[in-house]
PDB file of N, CA and C in Angstrom:
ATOM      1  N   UNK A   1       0.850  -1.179   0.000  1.00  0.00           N
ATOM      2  CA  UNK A   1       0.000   0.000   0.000  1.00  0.00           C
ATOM      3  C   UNK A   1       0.894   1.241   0.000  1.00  0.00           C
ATOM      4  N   UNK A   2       0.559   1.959  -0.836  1.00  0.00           N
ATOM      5  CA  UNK A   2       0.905   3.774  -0.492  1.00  0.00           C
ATOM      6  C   UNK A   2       0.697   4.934  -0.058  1.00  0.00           C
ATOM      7  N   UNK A   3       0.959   5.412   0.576  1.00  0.00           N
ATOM      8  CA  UNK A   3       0.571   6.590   1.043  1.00  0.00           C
ATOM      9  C   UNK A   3       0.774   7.881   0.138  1.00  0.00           C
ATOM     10  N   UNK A   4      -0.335   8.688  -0.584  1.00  0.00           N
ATOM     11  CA  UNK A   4       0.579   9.442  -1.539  1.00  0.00           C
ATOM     12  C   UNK A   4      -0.517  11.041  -0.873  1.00  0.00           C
ATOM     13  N   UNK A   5       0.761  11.501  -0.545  1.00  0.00           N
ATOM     14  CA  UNK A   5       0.032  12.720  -0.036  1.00  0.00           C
ATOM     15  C   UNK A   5       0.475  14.301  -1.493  1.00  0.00           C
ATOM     16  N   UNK A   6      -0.223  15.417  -1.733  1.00  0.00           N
ATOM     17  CA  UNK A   6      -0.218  16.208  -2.362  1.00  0.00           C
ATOM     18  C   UNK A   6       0.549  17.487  -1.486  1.00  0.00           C
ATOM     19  N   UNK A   7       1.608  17.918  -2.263  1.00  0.00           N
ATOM     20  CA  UNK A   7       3.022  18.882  -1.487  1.00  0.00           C
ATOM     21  C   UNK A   7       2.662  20.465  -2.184  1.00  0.00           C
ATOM     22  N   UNK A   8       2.169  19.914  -3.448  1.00  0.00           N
ATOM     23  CA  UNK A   8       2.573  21.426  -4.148  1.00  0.00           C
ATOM     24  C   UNK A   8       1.745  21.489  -5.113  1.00  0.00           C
ATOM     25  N   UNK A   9       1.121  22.741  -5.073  1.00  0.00           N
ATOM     26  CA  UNK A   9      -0.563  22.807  -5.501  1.00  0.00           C
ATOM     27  C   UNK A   9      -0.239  22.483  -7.627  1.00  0.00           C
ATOM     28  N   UNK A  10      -1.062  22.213  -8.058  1.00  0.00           N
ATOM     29  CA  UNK A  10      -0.924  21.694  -9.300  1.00  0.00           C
ATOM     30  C   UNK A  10      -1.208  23.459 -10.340  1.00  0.00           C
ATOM     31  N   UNK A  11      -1.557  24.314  -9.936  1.00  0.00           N
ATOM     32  CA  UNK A  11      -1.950  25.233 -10.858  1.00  0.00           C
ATOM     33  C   UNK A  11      -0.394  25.959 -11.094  1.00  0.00           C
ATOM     34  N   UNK A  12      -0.791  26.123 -12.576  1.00  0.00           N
ATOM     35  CA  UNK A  12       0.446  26.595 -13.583  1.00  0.00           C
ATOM     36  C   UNK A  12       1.034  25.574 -14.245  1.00  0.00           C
ATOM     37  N   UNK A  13       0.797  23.808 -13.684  1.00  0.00           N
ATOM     38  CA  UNK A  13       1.233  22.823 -14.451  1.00  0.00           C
ATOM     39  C   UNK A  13      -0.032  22.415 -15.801  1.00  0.00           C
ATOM     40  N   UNK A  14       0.867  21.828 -16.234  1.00  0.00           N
ATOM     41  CA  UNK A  14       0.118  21.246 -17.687  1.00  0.00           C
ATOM     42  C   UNK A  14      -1.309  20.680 -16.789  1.00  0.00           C
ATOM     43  N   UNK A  15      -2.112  21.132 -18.170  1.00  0.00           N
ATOM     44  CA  UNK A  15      -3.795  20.105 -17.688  1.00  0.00           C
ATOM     45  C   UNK A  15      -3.791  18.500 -17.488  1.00  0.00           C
ATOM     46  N   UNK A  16      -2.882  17.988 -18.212  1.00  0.00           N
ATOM     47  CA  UNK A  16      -2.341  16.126 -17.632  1.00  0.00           C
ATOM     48  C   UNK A  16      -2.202  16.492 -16.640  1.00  0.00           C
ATOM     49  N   UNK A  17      -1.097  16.926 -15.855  1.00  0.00           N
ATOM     50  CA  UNK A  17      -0.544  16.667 -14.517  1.00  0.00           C
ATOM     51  C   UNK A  17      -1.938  16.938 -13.805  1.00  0.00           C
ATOM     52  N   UNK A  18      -2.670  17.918 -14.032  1.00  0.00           N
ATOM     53  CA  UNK A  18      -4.269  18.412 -13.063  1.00  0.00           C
ATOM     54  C   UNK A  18      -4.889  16.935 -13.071  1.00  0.00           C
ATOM     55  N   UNK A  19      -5.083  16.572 -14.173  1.00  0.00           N
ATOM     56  CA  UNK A  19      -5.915  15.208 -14.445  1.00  0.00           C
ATOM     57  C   UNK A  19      -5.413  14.063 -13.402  1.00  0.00           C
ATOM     58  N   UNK A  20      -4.251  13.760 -13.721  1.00  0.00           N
ATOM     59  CA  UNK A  20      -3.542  13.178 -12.736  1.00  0.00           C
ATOM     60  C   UNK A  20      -3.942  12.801 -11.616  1.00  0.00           C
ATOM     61  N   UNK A  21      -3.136  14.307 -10.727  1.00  0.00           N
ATOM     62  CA  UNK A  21      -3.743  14.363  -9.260  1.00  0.00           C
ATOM     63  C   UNK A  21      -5.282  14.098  -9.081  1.00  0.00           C
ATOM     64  N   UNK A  22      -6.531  14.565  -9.486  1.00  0.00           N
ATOM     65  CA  UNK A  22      -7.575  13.901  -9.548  1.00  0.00           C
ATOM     66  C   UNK A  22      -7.804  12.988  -9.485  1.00  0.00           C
ATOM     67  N   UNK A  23      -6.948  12.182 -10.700  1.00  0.00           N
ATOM     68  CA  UNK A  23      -7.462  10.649 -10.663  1.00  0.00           C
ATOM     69  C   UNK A  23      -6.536   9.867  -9.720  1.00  0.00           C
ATOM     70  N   UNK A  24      -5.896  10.231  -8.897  1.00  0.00           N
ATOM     71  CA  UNK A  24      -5.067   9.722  -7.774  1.00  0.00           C
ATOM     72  C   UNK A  24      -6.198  10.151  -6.343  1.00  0.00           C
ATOM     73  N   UNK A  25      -6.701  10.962  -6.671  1.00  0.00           N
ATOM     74  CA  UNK A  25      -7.935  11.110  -5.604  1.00  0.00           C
ATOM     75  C   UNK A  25      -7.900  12.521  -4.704  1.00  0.00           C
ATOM     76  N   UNK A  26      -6.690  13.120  -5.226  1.00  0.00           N
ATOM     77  CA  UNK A  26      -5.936  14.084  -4.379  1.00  0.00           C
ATOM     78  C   UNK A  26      -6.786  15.520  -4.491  1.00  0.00           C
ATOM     79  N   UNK A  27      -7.254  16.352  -3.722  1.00  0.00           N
ATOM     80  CA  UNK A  27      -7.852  17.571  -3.767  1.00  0.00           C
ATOM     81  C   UNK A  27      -7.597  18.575  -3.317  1.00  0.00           C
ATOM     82  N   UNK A  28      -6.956  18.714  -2.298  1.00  0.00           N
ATOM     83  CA  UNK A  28      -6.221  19.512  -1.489  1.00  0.00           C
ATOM     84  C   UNK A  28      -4.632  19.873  -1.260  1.00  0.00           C
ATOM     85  N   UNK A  29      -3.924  20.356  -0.871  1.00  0.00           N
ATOM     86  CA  UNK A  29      -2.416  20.871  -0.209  1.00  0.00           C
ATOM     87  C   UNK A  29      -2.965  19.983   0.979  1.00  0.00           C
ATOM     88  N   UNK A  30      -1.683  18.522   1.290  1.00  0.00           N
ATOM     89  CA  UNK A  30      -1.484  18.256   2.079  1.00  0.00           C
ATOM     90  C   UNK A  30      -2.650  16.983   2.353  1.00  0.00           C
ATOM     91  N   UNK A  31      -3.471  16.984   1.678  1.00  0.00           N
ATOM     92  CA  UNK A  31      -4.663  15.478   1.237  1.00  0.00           C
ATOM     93  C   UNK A  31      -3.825  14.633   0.949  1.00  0.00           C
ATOM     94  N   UNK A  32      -3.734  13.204   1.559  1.00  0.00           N
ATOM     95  CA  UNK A  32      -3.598  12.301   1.574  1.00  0.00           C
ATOM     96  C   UNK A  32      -4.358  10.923   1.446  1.00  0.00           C
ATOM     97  N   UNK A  33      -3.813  10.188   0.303  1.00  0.00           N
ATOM     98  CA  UNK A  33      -5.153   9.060  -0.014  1.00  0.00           C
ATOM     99  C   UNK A  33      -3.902   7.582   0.178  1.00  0.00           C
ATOM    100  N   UNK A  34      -4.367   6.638   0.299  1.00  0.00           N
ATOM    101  CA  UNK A  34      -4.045   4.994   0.681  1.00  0.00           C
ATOM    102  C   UNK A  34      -4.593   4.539  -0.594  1.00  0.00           C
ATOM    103  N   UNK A  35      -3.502   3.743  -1.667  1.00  0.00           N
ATOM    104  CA  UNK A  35      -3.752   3.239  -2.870  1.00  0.00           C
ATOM    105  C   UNK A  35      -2.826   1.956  -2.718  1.00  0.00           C
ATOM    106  N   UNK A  36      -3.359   1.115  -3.909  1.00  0.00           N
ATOM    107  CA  UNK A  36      -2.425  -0.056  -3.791  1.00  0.00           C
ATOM    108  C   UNK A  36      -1.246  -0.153  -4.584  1.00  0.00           C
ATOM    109  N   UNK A  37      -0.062  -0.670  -4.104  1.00  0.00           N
ATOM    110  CA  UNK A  37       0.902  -0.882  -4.967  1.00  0.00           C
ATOM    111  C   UNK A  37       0.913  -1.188  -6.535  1.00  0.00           C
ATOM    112  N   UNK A  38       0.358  -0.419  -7.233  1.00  0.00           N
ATOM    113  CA  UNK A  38      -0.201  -1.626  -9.080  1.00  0.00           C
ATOM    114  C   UNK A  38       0.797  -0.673  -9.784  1.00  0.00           C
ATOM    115  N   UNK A  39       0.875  -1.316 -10.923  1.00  0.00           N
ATOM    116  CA  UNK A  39       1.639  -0.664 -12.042  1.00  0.00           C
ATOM    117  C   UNK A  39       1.217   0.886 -12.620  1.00  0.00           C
ATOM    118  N   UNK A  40      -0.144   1.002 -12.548  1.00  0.00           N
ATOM    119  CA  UNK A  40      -1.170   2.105 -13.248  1.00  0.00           C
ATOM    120  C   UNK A  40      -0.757   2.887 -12.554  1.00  0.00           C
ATOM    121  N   UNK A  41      -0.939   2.421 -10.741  1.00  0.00           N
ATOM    122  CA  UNK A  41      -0.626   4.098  -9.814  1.00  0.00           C
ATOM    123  C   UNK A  41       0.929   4.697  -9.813  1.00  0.00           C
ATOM    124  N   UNK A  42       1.994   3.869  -9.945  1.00  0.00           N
ATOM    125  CA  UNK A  42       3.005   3.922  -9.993  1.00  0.00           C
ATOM    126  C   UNK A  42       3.309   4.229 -11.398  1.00  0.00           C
ATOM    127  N   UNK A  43       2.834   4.522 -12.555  1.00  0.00           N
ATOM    128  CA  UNK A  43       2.723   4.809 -13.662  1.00  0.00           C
ATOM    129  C   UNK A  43       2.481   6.099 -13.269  1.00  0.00           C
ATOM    130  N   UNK A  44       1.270   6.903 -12.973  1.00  0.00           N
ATOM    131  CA  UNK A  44       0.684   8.110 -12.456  1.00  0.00           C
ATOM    132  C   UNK A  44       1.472   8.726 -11.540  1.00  0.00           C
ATOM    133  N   UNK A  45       1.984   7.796 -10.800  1.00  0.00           N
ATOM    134  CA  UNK A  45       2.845   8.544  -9.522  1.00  0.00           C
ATOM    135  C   UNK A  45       4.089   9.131 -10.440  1.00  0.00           C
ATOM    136  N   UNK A  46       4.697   8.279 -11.031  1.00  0.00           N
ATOM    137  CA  UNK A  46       5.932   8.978 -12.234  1.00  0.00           C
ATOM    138  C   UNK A  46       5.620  10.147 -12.669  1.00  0.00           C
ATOM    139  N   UNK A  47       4.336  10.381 -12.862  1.00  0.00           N
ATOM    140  CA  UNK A  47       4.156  11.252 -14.106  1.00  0.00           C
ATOM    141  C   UNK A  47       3.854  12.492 -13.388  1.00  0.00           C
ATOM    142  N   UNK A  48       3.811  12.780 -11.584  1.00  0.00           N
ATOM    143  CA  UNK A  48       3.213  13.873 -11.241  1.00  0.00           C
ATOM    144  C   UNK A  48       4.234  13.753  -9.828  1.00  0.00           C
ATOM    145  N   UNK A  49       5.754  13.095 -10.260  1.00  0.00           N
ATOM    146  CA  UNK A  49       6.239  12.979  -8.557  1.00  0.00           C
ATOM    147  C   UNK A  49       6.679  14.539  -8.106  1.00  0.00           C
ATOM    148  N   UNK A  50       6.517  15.086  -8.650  1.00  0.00           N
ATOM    149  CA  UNK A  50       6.994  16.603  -8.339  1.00  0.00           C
ATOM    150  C   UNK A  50       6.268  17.381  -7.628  1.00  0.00           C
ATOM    151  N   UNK A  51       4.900  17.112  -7.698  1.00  0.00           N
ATOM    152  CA  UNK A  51       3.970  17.323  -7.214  1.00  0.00           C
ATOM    153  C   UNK A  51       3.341  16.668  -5.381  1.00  0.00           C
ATOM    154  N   UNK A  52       4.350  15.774  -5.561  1.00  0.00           N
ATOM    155  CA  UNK A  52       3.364  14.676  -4.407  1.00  0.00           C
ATOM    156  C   UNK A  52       4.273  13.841  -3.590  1.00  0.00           C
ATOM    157  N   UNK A  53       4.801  13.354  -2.663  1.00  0.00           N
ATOM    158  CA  UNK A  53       5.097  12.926  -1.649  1.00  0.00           C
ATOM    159  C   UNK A  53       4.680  11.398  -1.249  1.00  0.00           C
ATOM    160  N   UNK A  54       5.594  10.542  -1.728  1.00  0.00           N
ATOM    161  CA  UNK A  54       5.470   8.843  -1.916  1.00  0.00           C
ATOM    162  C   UNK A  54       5.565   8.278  -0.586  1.00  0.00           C
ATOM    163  N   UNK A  55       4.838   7.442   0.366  1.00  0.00           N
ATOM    164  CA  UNK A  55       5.870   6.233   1.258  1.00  0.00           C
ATOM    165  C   UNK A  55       4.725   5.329   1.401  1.00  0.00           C
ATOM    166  N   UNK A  56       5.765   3.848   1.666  1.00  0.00           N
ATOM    167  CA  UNK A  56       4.812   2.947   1.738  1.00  0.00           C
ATOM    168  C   UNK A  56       4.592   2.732   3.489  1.00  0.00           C
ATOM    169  N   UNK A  57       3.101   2.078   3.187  1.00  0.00           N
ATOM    170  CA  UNK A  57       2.405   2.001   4.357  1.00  0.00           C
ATOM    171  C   UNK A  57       1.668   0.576   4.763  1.00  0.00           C
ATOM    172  N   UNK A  58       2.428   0.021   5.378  1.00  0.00           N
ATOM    173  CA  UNK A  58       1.846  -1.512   6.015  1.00  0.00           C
ATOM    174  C   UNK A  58       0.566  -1.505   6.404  1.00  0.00           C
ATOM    175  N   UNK A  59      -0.264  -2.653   6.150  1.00  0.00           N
ATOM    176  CA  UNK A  59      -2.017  -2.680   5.993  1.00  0.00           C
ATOM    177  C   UNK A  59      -2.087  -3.822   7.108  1.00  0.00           C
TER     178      UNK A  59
END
């Protein structure tokens, strides 16, 4: 499991990266969501790590 919390607000980045964070679940500075380890989120997580704050979290 991951913990992927949102560091740094998305406006001024490209409309992908906005999409992104959305579809990671993220809405806020400092919102934090619990996702599972899969290829797709870790695909997404690549594509917006600048943005967001990774660690894993034992279930």
């Amino acid at each position: 499991m991951l913990k992927i919390q949102l560091i740094k607000s998305p406006i001024g980045y490209k409309p992908k990266a906005k999409a992104t964070i959305l579809a990671l679940g993220l809405k806020k500075l400092n919102h934090s969501v619990i996702k599972k380890n899969t290829p797709q989120i870790r695909g997404m997580i690549k594509k917006v790590e600048f943005l967001i704050n990774v660690s894993e979290v034992k279930k």
